[in-house]
PDB file of N, CA and C in Angstrom:
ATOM      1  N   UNK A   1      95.070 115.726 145.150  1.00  0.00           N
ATOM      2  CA  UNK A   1      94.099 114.956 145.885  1.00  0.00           C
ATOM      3  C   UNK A   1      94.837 113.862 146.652  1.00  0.00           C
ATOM      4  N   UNK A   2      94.812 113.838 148.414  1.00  0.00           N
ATOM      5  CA  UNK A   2      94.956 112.640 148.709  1.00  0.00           C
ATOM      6  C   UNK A   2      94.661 111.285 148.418  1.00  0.00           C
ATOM      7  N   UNK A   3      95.278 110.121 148.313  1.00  0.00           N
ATOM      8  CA  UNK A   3      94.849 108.609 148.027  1.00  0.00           C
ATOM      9  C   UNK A   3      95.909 108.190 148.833  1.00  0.00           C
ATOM     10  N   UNK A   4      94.890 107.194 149.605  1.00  0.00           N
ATOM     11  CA  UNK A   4      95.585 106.020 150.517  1.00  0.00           C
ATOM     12  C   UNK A   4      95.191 104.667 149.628  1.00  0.00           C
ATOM     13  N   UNK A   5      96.383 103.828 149.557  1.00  0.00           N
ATOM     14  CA  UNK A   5      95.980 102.420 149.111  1.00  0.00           C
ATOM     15  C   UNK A   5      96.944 101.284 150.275  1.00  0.00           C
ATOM     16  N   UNK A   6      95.944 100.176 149.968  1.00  0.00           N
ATOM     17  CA  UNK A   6      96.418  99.074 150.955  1.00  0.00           C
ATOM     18  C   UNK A   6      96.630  97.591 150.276  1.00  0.00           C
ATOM     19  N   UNK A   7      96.739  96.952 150.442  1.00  0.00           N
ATOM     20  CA  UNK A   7      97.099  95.536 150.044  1.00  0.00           C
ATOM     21  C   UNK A   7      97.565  94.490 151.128  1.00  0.00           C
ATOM     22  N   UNK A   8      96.587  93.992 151.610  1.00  0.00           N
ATOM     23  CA  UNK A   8      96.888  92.910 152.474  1.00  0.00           C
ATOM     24  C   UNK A   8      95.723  91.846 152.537  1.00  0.00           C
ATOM     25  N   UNK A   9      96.844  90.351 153.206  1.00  0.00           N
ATOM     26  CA  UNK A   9      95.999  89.427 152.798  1.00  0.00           C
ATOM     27  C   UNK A   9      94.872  89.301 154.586  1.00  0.00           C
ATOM     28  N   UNK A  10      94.052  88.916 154.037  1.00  0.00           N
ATOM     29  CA  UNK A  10      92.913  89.005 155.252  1.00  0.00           C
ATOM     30  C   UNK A  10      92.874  86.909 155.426  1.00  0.00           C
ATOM     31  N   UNK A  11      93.186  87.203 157.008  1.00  0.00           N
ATOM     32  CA  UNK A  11      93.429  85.055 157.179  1.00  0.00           C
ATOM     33  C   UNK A  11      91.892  84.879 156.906  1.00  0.00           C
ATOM     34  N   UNK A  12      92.030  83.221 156.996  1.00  0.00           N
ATOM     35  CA  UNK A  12      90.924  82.655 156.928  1.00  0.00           C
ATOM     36  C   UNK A  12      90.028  82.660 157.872  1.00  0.00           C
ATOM     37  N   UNK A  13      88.711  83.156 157.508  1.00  0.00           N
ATOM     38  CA  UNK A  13      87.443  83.391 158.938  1.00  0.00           C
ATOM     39  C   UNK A  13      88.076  84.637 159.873  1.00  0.00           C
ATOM     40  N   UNK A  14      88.553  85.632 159.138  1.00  0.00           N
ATOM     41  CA  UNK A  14      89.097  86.925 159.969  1.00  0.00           C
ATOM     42  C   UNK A  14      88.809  88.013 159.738  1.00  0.00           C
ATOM     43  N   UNK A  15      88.811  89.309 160.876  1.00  0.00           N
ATOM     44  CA  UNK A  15      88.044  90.763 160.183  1.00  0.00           C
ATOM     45  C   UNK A  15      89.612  91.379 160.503  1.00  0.00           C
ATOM     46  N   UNK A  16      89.841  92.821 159.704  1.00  0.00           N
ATOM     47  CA  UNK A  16      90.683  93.234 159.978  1.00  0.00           C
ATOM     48  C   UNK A  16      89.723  94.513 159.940  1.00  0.00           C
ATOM     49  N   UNK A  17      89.852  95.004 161.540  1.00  0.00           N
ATOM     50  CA  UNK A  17      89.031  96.260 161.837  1.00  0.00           C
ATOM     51  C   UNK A  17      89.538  97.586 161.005  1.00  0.00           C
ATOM     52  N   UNK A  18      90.728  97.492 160.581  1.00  0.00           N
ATOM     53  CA  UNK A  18      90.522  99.138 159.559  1.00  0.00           C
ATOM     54  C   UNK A  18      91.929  98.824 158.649  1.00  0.00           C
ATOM     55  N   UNK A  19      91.210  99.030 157.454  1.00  0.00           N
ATOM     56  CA  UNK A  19      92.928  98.648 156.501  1.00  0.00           C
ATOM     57  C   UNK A  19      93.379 100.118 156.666  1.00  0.00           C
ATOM     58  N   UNK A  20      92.709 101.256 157.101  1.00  0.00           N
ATOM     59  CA  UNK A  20      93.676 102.298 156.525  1.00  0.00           C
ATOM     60  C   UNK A  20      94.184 102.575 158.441  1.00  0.00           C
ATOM     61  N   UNK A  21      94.250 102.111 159.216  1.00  0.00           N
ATOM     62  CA  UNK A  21      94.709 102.175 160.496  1.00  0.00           C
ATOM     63  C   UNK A  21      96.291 102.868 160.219  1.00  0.00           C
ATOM     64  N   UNK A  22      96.602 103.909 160.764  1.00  0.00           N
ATOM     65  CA  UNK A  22      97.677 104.657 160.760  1.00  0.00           C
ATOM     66  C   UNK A  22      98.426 105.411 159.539  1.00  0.00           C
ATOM     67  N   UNK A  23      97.109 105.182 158.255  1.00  0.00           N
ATOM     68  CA  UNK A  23      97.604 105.895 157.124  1.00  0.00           C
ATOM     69  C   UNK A  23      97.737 107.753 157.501  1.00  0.00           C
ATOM     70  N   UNK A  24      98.265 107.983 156.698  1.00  0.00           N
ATOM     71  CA  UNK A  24      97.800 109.767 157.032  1.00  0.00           C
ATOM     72  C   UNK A  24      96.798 110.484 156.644  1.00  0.00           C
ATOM     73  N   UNK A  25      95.522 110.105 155.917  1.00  0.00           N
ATOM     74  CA  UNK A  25      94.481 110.249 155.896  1.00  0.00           C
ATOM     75  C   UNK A  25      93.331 109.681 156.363  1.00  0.00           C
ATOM     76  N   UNK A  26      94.241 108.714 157.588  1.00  0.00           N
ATOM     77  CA  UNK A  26      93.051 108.262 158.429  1.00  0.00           C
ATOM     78  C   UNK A  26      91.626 109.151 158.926  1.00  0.00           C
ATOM     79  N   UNK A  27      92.154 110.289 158.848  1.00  0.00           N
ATOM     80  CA  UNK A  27      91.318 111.327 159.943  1.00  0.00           C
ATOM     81  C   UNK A  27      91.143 111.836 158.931  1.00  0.00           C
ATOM     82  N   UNK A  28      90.240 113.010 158.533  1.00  0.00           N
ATOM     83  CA  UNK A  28      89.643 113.985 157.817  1.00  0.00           C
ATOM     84  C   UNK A  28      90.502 115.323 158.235  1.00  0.00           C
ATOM     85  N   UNK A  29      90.854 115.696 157.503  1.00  0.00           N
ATOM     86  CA  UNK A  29      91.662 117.410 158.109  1.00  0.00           C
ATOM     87  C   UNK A  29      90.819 118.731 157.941  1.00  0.00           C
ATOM     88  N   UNK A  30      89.885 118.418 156.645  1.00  0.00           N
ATOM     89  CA  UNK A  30      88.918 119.530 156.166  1.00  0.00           C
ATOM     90  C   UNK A  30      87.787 118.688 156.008  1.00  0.00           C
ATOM     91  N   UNK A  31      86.716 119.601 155.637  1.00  0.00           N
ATOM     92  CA  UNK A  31      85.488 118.443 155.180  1.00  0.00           C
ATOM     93  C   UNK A  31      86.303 118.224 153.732  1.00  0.00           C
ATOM     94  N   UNK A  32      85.459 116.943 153.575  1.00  0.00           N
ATOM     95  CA  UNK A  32      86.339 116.145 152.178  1.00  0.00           C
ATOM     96  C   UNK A  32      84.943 115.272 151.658  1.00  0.00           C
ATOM     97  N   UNK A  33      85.210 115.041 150.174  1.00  0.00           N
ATOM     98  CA  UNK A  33      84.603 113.894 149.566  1.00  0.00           C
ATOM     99  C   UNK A  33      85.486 112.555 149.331  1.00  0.00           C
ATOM    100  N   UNK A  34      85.478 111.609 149.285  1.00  0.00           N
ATOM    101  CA  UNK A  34      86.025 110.668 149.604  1.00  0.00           C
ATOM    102  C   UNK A  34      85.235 109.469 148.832  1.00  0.00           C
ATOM    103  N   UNK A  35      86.053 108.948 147.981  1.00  0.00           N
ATOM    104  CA  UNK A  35      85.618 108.251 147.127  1.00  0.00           C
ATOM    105  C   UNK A  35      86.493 106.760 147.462  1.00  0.00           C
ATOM    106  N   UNK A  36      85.695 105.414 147.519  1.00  0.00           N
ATOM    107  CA  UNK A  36      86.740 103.838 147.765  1.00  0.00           C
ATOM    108  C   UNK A  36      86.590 102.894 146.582  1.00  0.00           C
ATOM    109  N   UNK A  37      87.327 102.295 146.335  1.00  0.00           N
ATOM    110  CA  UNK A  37      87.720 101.650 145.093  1.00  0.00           C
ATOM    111  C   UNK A  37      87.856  99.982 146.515  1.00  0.00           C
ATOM    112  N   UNK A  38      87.474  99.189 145.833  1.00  0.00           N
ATOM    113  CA  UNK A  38      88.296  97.802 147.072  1.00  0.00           C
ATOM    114  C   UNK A  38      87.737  97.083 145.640  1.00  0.00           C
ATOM    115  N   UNK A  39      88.307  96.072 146.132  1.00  0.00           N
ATOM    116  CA  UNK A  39      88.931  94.720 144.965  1.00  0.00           C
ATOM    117  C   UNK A  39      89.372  93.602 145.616  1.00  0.00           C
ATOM    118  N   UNK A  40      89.228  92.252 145.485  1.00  0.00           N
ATOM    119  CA  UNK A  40      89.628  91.296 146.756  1.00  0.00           C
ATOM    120  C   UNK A  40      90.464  89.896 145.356  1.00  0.00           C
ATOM    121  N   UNK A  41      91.348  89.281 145.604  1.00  0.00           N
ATOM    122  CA  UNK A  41      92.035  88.051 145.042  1.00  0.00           C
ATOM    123  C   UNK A  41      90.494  86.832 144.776  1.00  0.00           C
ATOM    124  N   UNK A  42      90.044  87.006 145.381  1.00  0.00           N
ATOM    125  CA  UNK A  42      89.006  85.709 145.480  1.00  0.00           C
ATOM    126  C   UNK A  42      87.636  86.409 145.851  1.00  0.00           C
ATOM    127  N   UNK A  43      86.562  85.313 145.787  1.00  0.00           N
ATOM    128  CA  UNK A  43      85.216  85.508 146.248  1.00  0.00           C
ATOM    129  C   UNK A  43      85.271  85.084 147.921  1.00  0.00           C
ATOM    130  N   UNK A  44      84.217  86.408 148.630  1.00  0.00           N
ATOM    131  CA  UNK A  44      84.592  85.384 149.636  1.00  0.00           C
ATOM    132  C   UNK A  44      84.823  86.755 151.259  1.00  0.00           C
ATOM    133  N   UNK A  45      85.303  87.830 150.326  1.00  0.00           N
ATOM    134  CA  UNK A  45      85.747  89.372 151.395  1.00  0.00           C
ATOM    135  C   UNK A  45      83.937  89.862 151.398  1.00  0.00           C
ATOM    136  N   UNK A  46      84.493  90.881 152.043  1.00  0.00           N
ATOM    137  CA  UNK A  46      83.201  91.531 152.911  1.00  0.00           C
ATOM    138  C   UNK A  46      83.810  92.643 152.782  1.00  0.00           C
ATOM    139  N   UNK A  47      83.151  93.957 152.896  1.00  0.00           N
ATOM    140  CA  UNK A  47      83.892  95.211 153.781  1.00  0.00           C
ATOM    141  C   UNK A  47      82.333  96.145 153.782  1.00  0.00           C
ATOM    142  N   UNK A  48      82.794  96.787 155.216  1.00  0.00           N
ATOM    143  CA  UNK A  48      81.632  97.736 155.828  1.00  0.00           C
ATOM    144  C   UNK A  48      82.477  98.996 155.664  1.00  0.00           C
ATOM    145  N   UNK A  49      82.515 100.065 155.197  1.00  0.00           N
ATOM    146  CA  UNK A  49      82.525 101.430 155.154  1.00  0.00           C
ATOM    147  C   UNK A  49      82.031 102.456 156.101  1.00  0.00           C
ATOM    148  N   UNK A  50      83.066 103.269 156.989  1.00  0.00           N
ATOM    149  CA  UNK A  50      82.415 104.166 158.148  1.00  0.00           C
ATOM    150  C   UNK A  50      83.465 104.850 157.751  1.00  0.00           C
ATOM    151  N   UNK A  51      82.551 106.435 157.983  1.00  0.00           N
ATOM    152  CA  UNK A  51      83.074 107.769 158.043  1.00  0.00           C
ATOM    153  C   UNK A  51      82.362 108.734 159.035  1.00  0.00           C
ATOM    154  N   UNK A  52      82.969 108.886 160.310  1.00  0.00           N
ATOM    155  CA  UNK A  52      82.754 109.285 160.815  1.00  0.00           C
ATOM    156  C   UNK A  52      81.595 108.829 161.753  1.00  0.00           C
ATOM    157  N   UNK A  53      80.528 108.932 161.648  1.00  0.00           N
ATOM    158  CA  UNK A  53      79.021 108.283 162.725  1.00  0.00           C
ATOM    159  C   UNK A  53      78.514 107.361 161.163  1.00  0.00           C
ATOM    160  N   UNK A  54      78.554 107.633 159.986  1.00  0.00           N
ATOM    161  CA  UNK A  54      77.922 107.355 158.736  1.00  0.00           C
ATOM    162  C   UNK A  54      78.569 106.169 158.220  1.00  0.00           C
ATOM    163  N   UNK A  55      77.650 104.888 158.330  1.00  0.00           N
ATOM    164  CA  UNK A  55      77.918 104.038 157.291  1.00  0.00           C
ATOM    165  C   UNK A  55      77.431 103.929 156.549  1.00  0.00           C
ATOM    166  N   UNK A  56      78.199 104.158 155.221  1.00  0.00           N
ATOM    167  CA  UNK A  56      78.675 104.438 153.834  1.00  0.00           C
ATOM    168  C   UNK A  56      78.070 102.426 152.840  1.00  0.00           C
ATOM    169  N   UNK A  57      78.770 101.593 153.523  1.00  0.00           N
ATOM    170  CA  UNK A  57      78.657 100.202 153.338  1.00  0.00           C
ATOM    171  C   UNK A  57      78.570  99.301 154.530  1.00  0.00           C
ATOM    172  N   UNK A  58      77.594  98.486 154.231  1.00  0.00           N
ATOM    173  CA  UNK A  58      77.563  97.219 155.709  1.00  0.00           C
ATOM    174  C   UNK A  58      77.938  95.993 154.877  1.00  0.00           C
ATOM    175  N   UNK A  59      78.545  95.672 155.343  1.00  0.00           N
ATOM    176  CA  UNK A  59      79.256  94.071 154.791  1.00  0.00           C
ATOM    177  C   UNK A  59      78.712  93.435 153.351  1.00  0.00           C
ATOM    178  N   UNK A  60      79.145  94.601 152.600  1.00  0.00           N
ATOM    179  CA  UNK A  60      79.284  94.387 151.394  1.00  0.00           C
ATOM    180  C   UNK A  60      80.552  93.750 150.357  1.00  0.00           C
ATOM    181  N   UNK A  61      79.942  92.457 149.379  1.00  0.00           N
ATOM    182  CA  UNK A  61      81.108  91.539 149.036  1.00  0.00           C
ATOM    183  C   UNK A  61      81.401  92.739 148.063  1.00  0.00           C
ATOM    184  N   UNK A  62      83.360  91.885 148.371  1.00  0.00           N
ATOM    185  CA  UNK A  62      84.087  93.053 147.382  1.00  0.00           C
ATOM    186  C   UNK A  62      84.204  91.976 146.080  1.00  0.00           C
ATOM    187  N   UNK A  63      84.142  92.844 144.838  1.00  0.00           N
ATOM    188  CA  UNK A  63      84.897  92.486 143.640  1.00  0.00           C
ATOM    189  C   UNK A  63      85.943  91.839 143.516  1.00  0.00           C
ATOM    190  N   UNK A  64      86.043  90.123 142.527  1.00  0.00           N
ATOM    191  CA  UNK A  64      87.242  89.676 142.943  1.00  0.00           C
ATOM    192  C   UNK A  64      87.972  89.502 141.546  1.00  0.00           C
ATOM    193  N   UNK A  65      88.654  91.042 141.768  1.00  0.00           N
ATOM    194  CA  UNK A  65      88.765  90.853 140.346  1.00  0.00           C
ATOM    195  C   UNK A  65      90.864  90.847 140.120  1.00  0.00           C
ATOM    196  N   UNK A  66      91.099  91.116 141.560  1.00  0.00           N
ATOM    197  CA  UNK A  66      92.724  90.120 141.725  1.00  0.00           C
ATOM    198  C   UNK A  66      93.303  91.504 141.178  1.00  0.00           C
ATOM    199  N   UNK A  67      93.231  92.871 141.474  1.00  0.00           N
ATOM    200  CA  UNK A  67      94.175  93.725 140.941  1.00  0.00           C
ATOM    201  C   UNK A  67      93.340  94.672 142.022  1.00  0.00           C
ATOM    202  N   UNK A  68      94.437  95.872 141.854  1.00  0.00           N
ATOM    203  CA  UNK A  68      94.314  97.045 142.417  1.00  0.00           C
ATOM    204  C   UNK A  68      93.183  97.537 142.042  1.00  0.00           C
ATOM    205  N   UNK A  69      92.263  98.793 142.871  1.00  0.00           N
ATOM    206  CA  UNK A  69      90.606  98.998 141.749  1.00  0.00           C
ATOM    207  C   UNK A  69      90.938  99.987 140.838  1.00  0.00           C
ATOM    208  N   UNK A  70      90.272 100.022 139.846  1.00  0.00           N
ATOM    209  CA  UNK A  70      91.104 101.205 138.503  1.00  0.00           C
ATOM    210  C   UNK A  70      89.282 101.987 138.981  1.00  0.00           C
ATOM    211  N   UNK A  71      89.745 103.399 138.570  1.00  0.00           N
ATOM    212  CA  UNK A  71      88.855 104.315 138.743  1.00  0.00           C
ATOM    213  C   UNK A  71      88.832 104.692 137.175  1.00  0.00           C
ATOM    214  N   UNK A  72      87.194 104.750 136.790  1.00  0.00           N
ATOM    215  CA  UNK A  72      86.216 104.787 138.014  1.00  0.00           C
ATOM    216  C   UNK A  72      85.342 103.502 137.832  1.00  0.00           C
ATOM    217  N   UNK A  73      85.752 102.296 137.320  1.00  0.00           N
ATOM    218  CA  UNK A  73      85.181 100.924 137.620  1.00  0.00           C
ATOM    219  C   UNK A  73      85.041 100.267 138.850  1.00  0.00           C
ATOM    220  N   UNK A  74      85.829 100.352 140.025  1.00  0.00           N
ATOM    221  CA  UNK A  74      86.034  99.619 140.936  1.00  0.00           C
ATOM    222  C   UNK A  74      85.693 100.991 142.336  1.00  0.00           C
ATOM    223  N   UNK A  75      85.455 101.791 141.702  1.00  0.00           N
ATOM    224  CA  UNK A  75      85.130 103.237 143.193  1.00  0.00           C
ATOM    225  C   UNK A  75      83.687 103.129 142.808  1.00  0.00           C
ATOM    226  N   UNK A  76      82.917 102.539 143.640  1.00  0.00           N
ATOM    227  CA  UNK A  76      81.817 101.780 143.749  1.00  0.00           C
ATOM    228  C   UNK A  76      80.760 103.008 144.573  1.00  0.00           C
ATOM    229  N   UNK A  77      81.706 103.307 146.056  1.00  0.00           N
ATOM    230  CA  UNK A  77      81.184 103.496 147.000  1.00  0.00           C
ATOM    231  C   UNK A  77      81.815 105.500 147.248  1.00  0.00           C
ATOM    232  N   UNK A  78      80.999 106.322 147.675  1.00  0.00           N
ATOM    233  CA  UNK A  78      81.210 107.208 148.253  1.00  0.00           C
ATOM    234  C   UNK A  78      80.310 108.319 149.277  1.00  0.00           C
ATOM    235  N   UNK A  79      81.418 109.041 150.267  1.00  0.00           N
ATOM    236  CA  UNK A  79      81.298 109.625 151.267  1.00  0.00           C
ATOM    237  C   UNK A  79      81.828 111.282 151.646  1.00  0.00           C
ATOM    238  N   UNK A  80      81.107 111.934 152.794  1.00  0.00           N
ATOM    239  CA  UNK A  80      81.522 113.070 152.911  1.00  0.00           C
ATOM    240  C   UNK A  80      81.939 113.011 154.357  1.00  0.00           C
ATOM    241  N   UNK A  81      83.179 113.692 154.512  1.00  0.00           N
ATOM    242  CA  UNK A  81      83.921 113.472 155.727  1.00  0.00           C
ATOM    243  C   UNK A  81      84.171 114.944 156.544  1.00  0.00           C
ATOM    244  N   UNK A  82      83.886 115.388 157.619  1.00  0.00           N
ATOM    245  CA  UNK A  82      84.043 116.484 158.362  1.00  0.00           C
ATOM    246  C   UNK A  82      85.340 116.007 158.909  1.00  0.00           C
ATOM    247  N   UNK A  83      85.740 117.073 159.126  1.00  0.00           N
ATOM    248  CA  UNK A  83      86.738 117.847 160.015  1.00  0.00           C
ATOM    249  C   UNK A  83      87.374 116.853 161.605  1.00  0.00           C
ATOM    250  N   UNK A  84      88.273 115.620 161.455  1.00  0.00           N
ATOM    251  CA  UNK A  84      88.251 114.558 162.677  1.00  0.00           C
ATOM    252  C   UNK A  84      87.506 113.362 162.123  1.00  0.00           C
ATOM    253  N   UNK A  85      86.629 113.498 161.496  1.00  0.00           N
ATOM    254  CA  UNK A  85      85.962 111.832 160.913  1.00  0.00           C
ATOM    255  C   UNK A  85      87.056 111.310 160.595  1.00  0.00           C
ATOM    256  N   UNK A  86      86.489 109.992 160.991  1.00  0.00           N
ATOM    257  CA  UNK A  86      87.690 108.856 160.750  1.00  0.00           C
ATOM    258  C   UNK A  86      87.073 107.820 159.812  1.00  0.00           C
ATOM    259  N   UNK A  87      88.359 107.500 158.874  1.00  0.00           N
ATOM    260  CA  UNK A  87      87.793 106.758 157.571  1.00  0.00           C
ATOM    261  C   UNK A  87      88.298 104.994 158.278  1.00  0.00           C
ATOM    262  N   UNK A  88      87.048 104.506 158.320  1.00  0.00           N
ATOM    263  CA  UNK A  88      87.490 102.860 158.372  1.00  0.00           C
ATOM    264  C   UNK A  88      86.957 102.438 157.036  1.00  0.00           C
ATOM    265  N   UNK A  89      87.592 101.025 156.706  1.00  0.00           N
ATOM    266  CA  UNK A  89      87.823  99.970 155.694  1.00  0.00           C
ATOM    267  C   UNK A  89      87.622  98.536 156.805  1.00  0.00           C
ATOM    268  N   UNK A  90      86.776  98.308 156.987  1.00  0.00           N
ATOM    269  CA  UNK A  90      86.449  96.952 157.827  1.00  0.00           C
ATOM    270  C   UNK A  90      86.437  95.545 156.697  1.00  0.00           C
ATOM    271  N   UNK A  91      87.134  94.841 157.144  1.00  0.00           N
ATOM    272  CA  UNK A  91      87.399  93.532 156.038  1.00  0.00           C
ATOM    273  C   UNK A  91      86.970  92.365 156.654  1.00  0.00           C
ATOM    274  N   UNK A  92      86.309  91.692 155.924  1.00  0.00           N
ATOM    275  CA  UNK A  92      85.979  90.486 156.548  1.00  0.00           C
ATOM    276  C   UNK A  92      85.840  89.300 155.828  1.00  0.00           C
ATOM    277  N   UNK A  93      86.409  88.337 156.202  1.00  0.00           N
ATOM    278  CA  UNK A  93      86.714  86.924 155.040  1.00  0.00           C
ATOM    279  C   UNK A  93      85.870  86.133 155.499  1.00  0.00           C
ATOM    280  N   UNK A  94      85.175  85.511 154.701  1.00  0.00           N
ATOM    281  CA  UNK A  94      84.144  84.664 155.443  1.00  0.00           C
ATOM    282  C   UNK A  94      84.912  82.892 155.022  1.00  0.00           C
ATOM    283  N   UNK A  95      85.609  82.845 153.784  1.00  0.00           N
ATOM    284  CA  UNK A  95      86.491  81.677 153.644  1.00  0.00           C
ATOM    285  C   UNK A  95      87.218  81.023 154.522  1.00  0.00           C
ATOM    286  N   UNK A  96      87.590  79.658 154.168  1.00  0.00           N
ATOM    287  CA  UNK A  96      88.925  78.809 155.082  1.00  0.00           C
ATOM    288  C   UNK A  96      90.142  79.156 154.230  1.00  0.00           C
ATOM    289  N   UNK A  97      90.423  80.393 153.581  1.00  0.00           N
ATOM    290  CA  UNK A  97      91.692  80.470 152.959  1.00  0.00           C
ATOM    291  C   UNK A  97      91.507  81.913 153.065  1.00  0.00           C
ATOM    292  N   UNK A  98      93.103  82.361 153.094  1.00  0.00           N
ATOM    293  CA  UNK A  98      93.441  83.481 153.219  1.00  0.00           C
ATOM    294  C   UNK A  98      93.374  84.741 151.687  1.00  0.00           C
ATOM    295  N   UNK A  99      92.408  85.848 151.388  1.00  0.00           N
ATOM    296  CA  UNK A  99      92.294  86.349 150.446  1.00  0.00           C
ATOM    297  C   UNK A  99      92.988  87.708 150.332  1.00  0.00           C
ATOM    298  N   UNK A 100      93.460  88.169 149.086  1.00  0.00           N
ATOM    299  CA  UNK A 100      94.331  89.632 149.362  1.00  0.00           C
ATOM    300  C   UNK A 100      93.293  90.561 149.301  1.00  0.00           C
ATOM    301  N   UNK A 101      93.569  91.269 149.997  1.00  0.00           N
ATOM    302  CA  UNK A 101      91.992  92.619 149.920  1.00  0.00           C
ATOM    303  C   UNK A 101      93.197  93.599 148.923  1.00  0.00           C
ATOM    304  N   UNK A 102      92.736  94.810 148.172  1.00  0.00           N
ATOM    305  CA  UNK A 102      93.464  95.926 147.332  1.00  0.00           C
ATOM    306  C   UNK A 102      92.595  97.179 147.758  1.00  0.00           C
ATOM    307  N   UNK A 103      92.733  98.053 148.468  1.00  0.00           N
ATOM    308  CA  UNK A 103      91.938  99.453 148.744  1.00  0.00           C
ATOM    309  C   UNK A 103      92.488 100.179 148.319  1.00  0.00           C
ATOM    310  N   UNK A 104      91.746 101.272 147.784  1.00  0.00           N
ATOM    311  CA  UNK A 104      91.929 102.686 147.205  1.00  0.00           C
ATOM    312  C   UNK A 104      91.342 103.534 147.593  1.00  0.00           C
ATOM    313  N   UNK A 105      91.541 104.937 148.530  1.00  0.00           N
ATOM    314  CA  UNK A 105      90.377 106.223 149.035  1.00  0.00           C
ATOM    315  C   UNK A 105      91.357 107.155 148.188  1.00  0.00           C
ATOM    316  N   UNK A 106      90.281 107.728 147.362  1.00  0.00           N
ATOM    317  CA  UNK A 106      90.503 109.208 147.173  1.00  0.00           C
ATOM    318  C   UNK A 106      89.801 110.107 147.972  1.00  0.00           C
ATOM    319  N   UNK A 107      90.971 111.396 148.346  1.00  0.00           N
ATOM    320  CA  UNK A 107      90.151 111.871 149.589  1.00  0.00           C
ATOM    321  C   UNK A 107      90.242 113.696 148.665  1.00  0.00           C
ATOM    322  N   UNK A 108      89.298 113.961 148.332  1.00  0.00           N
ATOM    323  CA  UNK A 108      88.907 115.444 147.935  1.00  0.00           C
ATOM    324  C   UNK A 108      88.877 116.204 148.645  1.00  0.00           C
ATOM    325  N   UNK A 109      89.956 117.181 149.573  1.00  0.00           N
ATOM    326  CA  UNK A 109      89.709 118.153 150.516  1.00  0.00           C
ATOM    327  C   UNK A 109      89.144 119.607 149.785  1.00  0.00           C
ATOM    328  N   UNK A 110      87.554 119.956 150.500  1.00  0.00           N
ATOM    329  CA  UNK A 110      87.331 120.528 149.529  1.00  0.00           C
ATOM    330  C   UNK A 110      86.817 122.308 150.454  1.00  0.00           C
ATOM    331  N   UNK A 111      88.173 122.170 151.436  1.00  0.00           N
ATOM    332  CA  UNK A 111      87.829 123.322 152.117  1.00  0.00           C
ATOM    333  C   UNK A 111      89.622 124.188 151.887  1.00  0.00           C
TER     334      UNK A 111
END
């Protein structure tokens, strides 16, 4: 099973339009199930979920629970991805301090 993970800190009052931007499972290759784990250092992150035309999550606060997400506690959220869908991770800090976001997609190719 594919998994992309990320770890970066998101500045203060900032969106970072896609944590998985240039991973290799950005795109869908087969239809897939696709499962996200996110986890944030502090209170305070956001993230909206899109796959393809389908949002999955709208600016929903992430868990700040300061570690990577362990499955299946922290894979909260899931999706089905065709063939070219593109997986975004939209982050958004609503704080005056900079917070670490932690993402996890498991991607189930199930063709």
């Amino acid at each position: 099973m594919p998994f992309m993970s990320d770890r970066q800190v998101v500045a203060a009052n900032s969106v970072v339009q896609n944590a998985l931007s240039g991973k290799s499972q950005e795109f869908c290759r087969v239809p897939s199930r696709i499962r996200f784990g996110l986890t944030a250092s502090a209170v305070g992150l956001f993230a909206t979920i899109i796959v393809g035309n389908e949002v999955v999550a709208e600016d929903q606060e992430v868990s700040a629970q300061n570690r990577l997400p362990i499955d299946p506690d922290d894979y909260n959220y899931e999706a089905g991805g065709l063939r070219g869908d593109r997986i975004v991770v939209k982050l958004r800090n609503s704080t005056g301090a900079g917070i670490t976001a932690f993402t996890g997609v498991k991607v189930e190719e199930l063709a």
